[in-house]
C-alpha atoms as a PDB file:
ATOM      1  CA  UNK A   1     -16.111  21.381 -50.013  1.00  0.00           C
ATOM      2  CA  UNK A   2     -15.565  18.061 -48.563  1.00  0.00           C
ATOM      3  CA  UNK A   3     -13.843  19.867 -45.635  1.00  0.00           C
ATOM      4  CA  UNK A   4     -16.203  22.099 -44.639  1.00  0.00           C
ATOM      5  CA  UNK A   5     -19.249  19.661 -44.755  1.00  0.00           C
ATOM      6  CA  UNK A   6     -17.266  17.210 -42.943  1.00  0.00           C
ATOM      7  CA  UNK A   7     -16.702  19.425 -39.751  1.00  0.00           C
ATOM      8  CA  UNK A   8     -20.601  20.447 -40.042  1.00  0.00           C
ATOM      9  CA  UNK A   9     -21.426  17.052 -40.017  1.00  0.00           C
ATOM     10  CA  UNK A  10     -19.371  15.697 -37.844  1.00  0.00           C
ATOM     11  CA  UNK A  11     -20.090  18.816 -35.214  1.00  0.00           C
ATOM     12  CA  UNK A  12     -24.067  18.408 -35.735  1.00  0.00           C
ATOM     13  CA  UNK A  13     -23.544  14.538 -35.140  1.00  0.00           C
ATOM     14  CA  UNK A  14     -21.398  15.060 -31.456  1.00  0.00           C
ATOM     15  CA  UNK A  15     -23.611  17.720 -30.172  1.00  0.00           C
ATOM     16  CA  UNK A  16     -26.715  15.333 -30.774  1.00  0.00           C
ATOM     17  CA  UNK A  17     -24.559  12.476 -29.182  1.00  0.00           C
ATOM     18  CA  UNK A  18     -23.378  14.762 -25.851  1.00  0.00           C
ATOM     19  CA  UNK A  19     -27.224  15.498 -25.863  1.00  0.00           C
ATOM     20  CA  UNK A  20     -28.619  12.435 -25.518  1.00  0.00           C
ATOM     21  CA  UNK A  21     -25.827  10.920 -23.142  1.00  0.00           C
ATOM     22  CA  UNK A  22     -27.471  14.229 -20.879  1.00  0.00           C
ATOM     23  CA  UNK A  23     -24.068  16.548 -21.286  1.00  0.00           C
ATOM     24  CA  UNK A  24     -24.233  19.911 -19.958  1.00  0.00           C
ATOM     25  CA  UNK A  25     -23.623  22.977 -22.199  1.00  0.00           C
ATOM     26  CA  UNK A  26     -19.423  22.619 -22.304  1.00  0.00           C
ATOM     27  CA  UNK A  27     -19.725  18.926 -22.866  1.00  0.00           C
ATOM     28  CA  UNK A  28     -21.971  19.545 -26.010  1.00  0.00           C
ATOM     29  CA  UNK A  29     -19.668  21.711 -27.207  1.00  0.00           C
ATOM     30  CA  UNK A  30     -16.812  19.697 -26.147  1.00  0.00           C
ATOM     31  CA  UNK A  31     -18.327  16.610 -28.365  1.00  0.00           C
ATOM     32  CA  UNK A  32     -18.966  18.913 -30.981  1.00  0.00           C
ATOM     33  CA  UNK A  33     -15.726  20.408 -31.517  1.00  0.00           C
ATOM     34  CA  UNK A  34     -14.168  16.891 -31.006  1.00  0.00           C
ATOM     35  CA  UNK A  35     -16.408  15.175 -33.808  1.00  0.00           C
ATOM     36  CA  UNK A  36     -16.231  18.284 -35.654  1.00  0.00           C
ATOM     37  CA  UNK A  37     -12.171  17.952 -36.216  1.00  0.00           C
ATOM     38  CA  UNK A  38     -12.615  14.429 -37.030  1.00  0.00           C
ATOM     39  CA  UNK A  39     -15.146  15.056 -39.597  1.00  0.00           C
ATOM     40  CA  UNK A  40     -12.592  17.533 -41.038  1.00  0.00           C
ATOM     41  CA  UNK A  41     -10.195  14.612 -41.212  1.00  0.00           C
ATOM     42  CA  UNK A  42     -12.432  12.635 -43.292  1.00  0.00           C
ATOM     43  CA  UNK A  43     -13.045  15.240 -45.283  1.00  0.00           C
ATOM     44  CA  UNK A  44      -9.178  15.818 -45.974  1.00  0.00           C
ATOM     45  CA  UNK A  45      -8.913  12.181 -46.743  1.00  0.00           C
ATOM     46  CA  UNK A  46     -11.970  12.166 -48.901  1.00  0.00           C
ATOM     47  CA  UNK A  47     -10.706  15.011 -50.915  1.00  0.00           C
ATOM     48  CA  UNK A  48      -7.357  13.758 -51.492  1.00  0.00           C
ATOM     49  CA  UNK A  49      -8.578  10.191 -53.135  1.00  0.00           C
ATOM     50  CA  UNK A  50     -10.770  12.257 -54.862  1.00  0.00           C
ATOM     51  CA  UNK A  51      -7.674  13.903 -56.390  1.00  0.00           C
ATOM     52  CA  UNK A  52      -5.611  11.078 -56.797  1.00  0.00           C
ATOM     53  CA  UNK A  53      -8.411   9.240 -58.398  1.00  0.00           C
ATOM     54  CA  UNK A  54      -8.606  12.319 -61.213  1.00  0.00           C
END
């Protein structure tokens, strides 16, 4: 669950960012994708100390 709402997150978040730094259409979904896999990271890392902690 982590996971999932990570990349959403983190894929909302980048295409704002490329947005307001005035990207064109690839580069928002360039940033997107980008922020989007390291959203899923946190969300890996997240889950797993969740785990551990349990």
């Amino acid at each position: 669950m982590f996971i999932f709402a990570g990349f959403l997150i983190g894929a909302v978040w980048g295409g704002i960012f490329a947005r307001r730094k005035g990207g064109e259409r690839l580069d928002i979904v360039q940033y997107a994708a980008v922020w989007g896999l390291i959203g899923t990271i946190l969300g890996t890392v997240l889950t797993v100390v969740i785990q551990r902690a349990m």
